[in-house]
Structure formats: C-alpha cells, structure tokens
C-alpha atoms as a PDB file:
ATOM      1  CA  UNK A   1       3.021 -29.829 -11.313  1.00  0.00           C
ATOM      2  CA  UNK A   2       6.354 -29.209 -13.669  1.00  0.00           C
ATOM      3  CA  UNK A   3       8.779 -26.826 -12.680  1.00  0.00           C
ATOM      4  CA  UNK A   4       8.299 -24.505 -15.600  1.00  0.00           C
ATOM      5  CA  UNK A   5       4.426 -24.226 -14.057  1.00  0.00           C
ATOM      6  CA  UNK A   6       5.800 -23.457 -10.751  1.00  0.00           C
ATOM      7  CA  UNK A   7       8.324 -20.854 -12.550  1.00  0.00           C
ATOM      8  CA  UNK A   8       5.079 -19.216 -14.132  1.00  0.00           C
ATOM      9  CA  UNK A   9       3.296 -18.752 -11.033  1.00  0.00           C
ATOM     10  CA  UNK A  10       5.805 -17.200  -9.062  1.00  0.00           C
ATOM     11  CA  UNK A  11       6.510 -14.876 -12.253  1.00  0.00           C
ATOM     12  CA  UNK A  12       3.034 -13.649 -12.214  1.00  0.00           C
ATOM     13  CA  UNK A  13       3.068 -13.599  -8.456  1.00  0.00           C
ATOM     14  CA  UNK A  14       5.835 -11.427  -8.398  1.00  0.00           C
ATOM     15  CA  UNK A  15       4.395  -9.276 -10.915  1.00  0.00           C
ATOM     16  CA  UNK A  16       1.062  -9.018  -8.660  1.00  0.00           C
ATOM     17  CA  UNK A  17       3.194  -7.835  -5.833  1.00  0.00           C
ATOM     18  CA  UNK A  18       4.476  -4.999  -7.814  1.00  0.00           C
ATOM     19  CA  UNK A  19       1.069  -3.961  -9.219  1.00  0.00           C
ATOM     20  CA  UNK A  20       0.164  -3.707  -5.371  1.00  0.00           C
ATOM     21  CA  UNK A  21       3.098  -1.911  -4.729  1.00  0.00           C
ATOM     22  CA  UNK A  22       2.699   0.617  -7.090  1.00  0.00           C
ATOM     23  CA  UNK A  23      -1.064   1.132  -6.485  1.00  0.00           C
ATOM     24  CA  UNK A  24       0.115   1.895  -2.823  1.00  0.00           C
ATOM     25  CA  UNK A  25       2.004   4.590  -3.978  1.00  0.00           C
ATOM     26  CA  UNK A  26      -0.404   5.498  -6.157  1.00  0.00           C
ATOM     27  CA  UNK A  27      -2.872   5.728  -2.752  1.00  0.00           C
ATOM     28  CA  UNK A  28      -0.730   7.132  -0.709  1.00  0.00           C
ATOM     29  CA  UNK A  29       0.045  10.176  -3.434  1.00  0.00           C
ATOM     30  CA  UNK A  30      -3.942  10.429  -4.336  1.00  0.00           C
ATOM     31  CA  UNK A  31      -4.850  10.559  -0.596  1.00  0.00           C
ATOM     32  CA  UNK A  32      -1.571  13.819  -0.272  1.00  0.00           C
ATOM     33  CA  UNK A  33      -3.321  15.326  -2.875  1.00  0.00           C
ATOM     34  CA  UNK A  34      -6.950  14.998  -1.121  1.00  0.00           C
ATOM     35  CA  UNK A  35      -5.633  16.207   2.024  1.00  0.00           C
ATOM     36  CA  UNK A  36      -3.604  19.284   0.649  1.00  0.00           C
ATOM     37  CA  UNK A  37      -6.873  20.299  -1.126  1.00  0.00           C
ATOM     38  CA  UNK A  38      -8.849  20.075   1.400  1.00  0.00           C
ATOM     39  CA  UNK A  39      -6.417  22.055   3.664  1.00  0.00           C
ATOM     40  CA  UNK A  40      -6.637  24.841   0.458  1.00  0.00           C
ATOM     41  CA  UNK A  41     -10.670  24.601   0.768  1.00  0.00           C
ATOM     42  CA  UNK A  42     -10.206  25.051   4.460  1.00  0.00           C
ATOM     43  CA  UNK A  43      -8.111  28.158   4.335  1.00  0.00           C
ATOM     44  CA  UNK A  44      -9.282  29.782   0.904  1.00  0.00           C
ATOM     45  CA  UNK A  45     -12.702  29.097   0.654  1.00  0.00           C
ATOM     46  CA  UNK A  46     -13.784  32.382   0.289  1.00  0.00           C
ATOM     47  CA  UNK A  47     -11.846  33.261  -2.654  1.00  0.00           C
ATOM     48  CA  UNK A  48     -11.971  30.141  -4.812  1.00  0.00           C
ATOM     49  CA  UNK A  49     -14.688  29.413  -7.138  1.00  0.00           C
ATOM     50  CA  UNK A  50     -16.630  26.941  -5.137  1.00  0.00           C
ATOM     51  CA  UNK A  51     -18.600  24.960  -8.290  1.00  0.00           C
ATOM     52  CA  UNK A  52     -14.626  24.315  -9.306  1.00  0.00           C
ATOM     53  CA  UNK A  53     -13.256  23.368  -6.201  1.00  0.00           C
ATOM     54  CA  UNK A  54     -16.077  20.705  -5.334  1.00  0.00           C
ATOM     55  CA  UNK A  55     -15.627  19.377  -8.951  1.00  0.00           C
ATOM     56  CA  UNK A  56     -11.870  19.125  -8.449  1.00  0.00           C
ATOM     57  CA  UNK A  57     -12.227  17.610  -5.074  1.00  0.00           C
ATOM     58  CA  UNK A  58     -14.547  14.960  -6.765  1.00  0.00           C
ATOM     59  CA  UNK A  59     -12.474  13.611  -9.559  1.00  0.00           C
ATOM     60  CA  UNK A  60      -9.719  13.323  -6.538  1.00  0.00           C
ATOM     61  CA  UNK A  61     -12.245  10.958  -4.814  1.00  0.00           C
ATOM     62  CA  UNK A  62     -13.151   9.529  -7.710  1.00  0.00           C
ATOM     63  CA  UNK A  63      -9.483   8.847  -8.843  1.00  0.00           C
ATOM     64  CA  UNK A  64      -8.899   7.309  -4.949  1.00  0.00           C
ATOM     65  CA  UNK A  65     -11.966   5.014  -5.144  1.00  0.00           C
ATOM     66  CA  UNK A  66     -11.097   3.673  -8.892  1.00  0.00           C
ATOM     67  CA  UNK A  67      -7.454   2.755  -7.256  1.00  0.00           C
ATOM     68  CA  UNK A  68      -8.763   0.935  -4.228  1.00  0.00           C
ATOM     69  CA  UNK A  69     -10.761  -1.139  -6.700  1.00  0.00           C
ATOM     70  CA  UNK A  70      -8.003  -1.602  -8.951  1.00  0.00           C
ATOM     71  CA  UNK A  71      -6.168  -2.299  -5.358  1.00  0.00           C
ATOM     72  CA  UNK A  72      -8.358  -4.874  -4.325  1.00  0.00           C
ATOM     73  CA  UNK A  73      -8.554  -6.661  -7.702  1.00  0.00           C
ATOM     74  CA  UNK A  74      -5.176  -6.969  -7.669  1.00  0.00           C
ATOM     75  CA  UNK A  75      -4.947  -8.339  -4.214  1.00  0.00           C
ATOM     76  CA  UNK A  76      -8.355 -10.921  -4.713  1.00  0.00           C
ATOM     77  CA  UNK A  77      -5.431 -11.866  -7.925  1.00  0.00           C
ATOM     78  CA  UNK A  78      -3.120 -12.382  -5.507  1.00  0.00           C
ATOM     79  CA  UNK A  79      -4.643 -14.249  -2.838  1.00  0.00           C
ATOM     80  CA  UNK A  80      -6.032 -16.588  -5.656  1.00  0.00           C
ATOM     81  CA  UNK A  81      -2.561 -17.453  -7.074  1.00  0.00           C
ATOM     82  CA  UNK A  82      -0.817 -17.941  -3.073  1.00  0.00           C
ATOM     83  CA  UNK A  83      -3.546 -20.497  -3.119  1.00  0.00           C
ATOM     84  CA  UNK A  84      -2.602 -22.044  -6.394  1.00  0.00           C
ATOM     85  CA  UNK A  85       0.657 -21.797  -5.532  1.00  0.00           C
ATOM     86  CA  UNK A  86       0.156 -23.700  -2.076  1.00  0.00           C
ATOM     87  CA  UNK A  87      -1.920 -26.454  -3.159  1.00  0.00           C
ATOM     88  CA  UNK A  88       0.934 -27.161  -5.821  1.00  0.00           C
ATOM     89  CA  UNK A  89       3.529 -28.464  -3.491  1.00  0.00           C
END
C-alpha cells in the first residue's frame, strides 16, 4: 500500500470521527429537547393543545431515531475503514 493510500484513509478516517462527533452533539441536544418537553407535557398538560403536543413530541423522536441511524452508519463507516486501515500495515 503507497503512502498517499495510507494518507487517504486516515483523511477520511478523521473525517468519520468528526461526523460521529457532531452527531453526538446532535444526540445529546435532540435527547435535551425530548426531555424538556416532556417535563412541559408533565407540568402543562392541561392547558396545551394535546393533538399538537403529541405531534411535536413525535417529530422529536423521529428527529432522535433518524440521527442514531445516521450515527450508526457512520460508525459501521468507521469500523470498516480501522479495518482497512489495519490490514494495510
């Protein structure tokens, strides 16, 4: 394996890592938001417009589920190329 070839893996290695990185944060914020709104359902249920609120909760969800896909993509990637990237040296 050339030099160059290693060079490209690591780039897109490194690239992969901050993909993952940012879809943490990504997580982290979606499941904030989750938890604040369910915190709102918990203490103003009664005066929220309950139709709305489960719809709202649901694209939250929805949003958290496309990111751990997205996540785990991203880390299948990963694993993949630390493989490549092993069985080149």
């Amino acid at each position: 394996m050339t030099s160059t070839n290693s060079k490209d893996l690591a780039s897109q290695y490194a690239q992969l890592v901050q993909q993952e990185d940012d879809y943490v944060d990504q997580l982290v914020t979606c499941n904030k938001l989750i938890m604040d709104a369910m915190d709102i359902i918990a203490n103003r249920a009664g005066v929220l417009h309950m139709d709305t609120v489960k719809q709202a909760a649901y694209h939250l969800h929805s949003l958290e589920q496309d990111l751990n896909r997205k996540l785990f993509k991203v880390r299948l990637e990963k694993s993949i190329l630390a493989n490549r990237m092993s069985q080149s040296t």
